[in-house]
Protein backbone atom coordinates (compact mmCIF):
# COMPACT_ATOMS: atom_id res chain seq x y z
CA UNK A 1 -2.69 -13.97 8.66
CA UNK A 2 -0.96 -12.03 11.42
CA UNK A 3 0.87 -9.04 10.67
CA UNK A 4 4.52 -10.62 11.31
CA UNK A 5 3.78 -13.27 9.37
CA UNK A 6 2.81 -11.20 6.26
CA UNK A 7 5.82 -9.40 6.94
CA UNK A 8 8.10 -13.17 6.91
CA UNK A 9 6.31 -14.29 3.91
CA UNK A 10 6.94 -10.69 2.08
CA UNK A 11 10.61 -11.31 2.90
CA UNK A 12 11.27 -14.48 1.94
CA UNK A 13 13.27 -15.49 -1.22
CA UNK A 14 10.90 -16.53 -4.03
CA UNK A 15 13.42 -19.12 -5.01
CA UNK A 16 14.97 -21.34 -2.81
CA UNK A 17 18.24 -23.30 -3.87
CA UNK A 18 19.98 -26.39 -2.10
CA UNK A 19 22.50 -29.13 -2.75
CA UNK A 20 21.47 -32.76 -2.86
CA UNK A 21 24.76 -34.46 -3.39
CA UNK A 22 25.53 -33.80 -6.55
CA UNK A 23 21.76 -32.45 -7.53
CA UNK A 24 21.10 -28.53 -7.10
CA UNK A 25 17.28 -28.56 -5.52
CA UNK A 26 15.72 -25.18 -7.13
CA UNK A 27 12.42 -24.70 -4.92
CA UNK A 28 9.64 -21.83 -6.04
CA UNK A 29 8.71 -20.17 -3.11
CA UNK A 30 5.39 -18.46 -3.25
CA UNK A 31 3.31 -20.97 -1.75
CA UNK A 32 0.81 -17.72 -1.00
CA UNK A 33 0.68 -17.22 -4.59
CA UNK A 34 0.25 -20.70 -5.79
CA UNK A 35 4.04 -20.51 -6.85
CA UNK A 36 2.91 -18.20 -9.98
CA UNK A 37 5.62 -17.32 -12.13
CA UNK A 38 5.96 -13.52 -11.43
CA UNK A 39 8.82 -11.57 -14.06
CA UNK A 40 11.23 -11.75 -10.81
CA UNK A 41 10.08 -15.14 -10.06
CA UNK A 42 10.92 -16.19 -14.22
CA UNK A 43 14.37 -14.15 -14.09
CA UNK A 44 15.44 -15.80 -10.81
CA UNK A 45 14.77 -19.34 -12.17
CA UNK A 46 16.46 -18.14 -15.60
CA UNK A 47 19.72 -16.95 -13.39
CA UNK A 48 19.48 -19.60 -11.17
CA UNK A 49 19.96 -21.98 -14.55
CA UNK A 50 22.56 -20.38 -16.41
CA UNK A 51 24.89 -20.33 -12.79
CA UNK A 52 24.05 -24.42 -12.51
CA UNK A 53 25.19 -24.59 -16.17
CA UNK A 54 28.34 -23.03 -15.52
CA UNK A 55 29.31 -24.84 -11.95
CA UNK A 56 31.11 -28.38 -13.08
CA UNK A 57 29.88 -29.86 -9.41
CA UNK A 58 26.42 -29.51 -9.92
CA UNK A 59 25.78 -32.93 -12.34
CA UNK A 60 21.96 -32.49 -12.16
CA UNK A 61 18.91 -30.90 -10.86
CA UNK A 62 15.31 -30.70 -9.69
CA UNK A 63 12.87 -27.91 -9.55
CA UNK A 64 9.99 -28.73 -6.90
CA UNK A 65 7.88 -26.29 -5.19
CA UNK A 66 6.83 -25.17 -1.53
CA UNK A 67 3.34 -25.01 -0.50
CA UNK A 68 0.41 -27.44 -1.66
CA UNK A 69 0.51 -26.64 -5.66
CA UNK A 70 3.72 -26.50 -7.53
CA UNK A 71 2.94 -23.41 -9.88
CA UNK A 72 -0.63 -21.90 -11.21
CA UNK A 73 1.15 -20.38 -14.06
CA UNK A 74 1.82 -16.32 -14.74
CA UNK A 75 0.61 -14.24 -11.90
CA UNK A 76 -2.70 -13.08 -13.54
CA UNK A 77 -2.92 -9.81 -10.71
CA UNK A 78 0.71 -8.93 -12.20
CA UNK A 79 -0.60 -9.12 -15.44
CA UNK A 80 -3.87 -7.30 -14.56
CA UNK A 81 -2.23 -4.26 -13.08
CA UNK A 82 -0.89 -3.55 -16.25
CA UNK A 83 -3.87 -2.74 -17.87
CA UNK A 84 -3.59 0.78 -17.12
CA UNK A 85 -0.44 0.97 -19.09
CA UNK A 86 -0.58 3.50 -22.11
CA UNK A 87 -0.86 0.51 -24.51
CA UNK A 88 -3.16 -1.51 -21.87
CA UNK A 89 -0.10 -3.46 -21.28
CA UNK A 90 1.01 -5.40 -24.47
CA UNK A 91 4.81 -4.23 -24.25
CA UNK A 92 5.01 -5.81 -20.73
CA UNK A 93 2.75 -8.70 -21.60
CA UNK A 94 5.84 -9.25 -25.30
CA UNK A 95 8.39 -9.09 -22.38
CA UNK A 96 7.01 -11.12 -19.87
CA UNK A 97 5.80 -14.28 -22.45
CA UNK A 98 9.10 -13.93 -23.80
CA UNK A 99 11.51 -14.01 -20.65
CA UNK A 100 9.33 -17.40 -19.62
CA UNK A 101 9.83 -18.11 -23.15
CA UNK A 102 13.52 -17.48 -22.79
CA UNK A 103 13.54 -19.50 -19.11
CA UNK A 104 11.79 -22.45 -20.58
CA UNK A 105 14.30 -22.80 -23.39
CA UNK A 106 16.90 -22.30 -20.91
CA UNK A 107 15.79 -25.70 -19.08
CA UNK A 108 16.48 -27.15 -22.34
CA UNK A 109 19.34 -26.20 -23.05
CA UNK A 110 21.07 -26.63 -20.23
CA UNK A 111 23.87 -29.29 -20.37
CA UNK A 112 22.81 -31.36 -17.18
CA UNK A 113 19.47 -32.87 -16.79
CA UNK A 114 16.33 -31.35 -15.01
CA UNK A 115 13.43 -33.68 -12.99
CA UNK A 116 10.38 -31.75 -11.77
CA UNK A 117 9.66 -33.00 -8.55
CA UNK A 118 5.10 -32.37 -9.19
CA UNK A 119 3.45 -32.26 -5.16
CA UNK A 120 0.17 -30.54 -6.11
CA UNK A 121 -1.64 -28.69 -9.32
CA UNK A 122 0.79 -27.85 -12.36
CA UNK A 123 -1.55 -25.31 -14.42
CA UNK A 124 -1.03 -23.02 -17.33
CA UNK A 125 2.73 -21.87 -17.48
CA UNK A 126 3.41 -24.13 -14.35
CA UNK A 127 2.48 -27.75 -16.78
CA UNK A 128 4.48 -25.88 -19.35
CA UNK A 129 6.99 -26.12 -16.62
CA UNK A 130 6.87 -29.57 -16.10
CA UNK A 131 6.75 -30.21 -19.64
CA UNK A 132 9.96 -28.63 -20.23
CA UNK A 133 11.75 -30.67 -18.08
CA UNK A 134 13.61 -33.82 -19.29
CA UNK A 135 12.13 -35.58 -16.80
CA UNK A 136 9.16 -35.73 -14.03
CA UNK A 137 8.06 -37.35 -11.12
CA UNK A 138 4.31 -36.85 -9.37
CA UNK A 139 2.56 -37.23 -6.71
CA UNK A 140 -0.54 -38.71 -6.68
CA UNK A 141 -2.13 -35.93 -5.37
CA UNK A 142 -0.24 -34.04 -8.82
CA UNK A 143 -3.03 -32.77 -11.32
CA UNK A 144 -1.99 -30.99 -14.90
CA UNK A 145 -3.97 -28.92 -16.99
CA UNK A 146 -3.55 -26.12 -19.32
CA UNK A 147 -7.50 -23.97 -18.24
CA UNK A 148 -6.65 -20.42 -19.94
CA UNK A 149 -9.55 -21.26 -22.30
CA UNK A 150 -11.64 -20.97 -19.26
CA UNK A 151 -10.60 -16.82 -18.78
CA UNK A 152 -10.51 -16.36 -22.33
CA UNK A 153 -6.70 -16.67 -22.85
CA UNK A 154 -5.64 -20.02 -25.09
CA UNK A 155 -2.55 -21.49 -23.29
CA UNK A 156 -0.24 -20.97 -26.65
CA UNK A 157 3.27 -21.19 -24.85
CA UNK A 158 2.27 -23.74 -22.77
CA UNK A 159 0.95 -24.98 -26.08
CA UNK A 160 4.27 -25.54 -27.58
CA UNK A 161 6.11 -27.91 -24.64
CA UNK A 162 2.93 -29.93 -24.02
CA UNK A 163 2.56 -31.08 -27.57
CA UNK A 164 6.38 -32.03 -27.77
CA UNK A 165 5.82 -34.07 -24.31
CA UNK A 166 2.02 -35.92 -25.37
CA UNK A 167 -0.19 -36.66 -28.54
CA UNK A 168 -1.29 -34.16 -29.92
CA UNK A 169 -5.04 -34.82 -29.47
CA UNK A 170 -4.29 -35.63 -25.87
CA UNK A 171 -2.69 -31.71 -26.12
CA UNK A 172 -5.31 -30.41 -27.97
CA UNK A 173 -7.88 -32.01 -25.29
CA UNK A 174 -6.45 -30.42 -22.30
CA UNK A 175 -5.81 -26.95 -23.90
CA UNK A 176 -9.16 -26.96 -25.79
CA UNK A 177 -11.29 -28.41 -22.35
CA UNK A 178 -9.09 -26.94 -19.95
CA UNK A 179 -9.55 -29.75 -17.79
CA UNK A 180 -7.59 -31.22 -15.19
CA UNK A 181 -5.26 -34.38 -15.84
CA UNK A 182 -4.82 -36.45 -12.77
CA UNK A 183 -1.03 -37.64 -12.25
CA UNK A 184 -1.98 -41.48 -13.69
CA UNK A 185 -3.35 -40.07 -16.72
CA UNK A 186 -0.05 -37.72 -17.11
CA UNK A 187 2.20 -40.62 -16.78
CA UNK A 188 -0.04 -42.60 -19.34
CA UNK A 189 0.26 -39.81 -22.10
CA UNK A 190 4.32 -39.37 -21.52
CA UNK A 191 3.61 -35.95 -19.16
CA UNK A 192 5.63 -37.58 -16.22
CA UNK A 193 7.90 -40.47 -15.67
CA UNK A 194 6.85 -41.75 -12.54
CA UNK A 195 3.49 -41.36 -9.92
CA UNK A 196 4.54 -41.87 -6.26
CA UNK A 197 2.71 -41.63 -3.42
CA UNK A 198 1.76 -38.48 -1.99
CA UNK A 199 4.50 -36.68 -0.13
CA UNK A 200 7.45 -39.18 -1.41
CA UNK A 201 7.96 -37.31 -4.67
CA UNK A 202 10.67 -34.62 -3.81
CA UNK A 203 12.96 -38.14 -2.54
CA UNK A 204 11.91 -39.59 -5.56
CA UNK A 205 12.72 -36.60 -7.79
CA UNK A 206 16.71 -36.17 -6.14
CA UNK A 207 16.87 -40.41 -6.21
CA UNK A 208 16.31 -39.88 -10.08
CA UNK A 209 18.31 -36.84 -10.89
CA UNK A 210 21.23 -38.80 -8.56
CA UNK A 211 21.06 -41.69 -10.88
CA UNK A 212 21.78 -39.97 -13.86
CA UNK A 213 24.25 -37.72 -11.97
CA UNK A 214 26.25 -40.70 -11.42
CA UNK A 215 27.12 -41.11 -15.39
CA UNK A 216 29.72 -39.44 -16.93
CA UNK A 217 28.63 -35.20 -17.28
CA UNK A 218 30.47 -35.54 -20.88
CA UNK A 219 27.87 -38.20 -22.29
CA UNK A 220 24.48 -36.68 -21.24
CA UNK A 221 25.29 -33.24 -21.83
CA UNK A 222 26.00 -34.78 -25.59
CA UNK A 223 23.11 -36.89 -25.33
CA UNK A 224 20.56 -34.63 -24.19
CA UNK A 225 21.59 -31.63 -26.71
CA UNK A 226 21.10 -34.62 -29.40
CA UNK A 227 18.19 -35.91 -28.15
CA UNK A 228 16.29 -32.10 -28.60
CA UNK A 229 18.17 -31.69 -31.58
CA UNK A 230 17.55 -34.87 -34.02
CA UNK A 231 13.50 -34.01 -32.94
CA UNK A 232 12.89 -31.53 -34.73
CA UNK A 233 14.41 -33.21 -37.78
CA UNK A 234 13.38 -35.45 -40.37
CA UNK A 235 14.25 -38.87 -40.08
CA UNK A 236 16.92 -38.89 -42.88
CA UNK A 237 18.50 -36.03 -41.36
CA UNK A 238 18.22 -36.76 -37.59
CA UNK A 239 20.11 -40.22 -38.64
CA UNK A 240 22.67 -38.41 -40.35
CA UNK A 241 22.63 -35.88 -37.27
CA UNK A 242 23.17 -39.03 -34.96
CA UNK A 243 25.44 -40.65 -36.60
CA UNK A 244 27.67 -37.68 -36.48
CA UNK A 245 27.40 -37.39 -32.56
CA UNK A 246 28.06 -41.19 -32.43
CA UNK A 247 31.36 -40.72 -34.02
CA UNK A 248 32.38 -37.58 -31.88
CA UNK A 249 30.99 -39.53 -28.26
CA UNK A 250 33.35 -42.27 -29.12
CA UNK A 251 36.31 -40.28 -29.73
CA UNK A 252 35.45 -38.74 -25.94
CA UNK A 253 37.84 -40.13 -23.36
CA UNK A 254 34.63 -41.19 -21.09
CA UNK A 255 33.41 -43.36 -24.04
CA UNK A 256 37.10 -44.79 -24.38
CA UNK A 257 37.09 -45.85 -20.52
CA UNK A 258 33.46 -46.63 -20.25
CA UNK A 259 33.44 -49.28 -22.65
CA UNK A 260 36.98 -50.64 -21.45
CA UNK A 261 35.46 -50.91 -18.11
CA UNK A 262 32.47 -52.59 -19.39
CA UNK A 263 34.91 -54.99 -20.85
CA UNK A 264 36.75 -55.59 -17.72
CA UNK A 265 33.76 -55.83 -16.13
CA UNK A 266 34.63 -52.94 -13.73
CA UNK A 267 32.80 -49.71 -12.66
CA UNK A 268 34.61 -46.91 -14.71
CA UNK A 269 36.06 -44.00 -13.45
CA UNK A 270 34.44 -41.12 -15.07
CA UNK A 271 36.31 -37.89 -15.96
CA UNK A 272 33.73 -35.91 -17.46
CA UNK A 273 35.96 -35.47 -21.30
């Protein structure tokens, strides 16, 4: 690569962010570097998510990726160059794991639903990526796998949103093989929602996250803090859970007009309360 372009590539911004309507398009931009999740790359994405979840005219958003793979997982030179820490690295390997710890939660917590727009290879961190989303559309060219077995280094935090997303001996397949998943057999096992064809996806991705963005902010912000919530519960307790956030949704002025307009069989006029 020349010179200048080294220099254009070294100055870019690692994450790029756009409006699609209503959707906020959050791109990772180290195509050179397989989109690995660096610690500025992680804190970016984490500020970048805690702004969207503040901002009342962003109603959704999608996280795709430039270049041919959307994200290899951590960058393993980063990682490496800490060996010659004191302590060979550990207290920036505690940080690091938990900041993309931190991000990842982040996704799920946020009050406004998140679609991965998948173009290429999701590995490692990058599927945990995916898997964190509440939604996720491929391309057929998308592949998934979780290969830190194969350097030695079990893929235990992308461990923990892969097994909530598929069965866990589909899970324990991919993180025990390593092997890659091809996008058909990641929309079988409940990875992704939807396999388009190859360069379509990103459309696809901002077509779903506008769909959703067109109901009322109130309800899925409700509905998707439930929906996290009442699964990690038992089934007594999720009900009881539910049936509490029922009651509160239909005192919500959205629920009032919604169903009114339902009634009236007219398109309701959402004020987000």
């Amino acid at each position: 690569m020349p010179a200048s372009a080294l220099a254009n590539a070294a100055d870019a911004p690692i994450l790029l962010r756009e409006m699609a309507g209503p959707v906020a398009v959050l791109t990772l931009n180290r195509p050179a570097q397989r989109n690995s999740l660096s610690e500025a790359l992680i804190a970016e994405l984490h500020q970048a998510l805690a702004e969207i979840g503040a901002d009342a005219s962003v109603r959704a958003v999608v996280i795709a990726a430039s270049g041919p793979a959307f994200c290899a997982g951590h960058d393993l030179k980063e990682l490496t160059a800490r060996r010659s820490d004191a302590d060979r690295g550990r207290a920036f390997f505690a940080k690091l794991m938990n900041a993309c710890s931190a991000m990842m939660q982040a996704i799920v917590h946020l009050p406004k639903p998140v679609v991965a727009s998948v173009q290429g290879v999701a590995t490692a961190a990058g599927c945990q990526l995916v898997a964190s989303c509440d939604l996720a559309v491929a391309s057929e060219a998308a592949a998934f796998a979780t290969p830190g077995v194969d350097i030695g280094l079990f893929c235990s935090t992308p461990m923990v949103a892969l097994s909530r997303n598929v069965p866990r001996k589909q899970a324990m397949e991919m993180l025990l093989t390593g092997e890659p998943v091809p996008a058909a057999r990641a929309r079988d096992m409940g990875l992704v929602n939807q396999v388009v064809a190859h360069g379509t996806e990103h459309d696809a991705a901002i077509a779903l996250a506008q769909r959703v963005a067109r109901k009322s902010a109130h309800t899925i912000k409700l509905g998707k803090e439930a929906f996290y919530r009442q699964a990690e519960m038992s089934l007594a307790d999720a009900y009881r859970y539910a049936a509490e956030v029922m009651t509160e949704n239909m005192m919500a002025r959205d629920a009032e007009e919604g169903i009114k307009a339902f009634i009236e069989k007219r398109a309701p006029n959402w004020r987000d309360e």
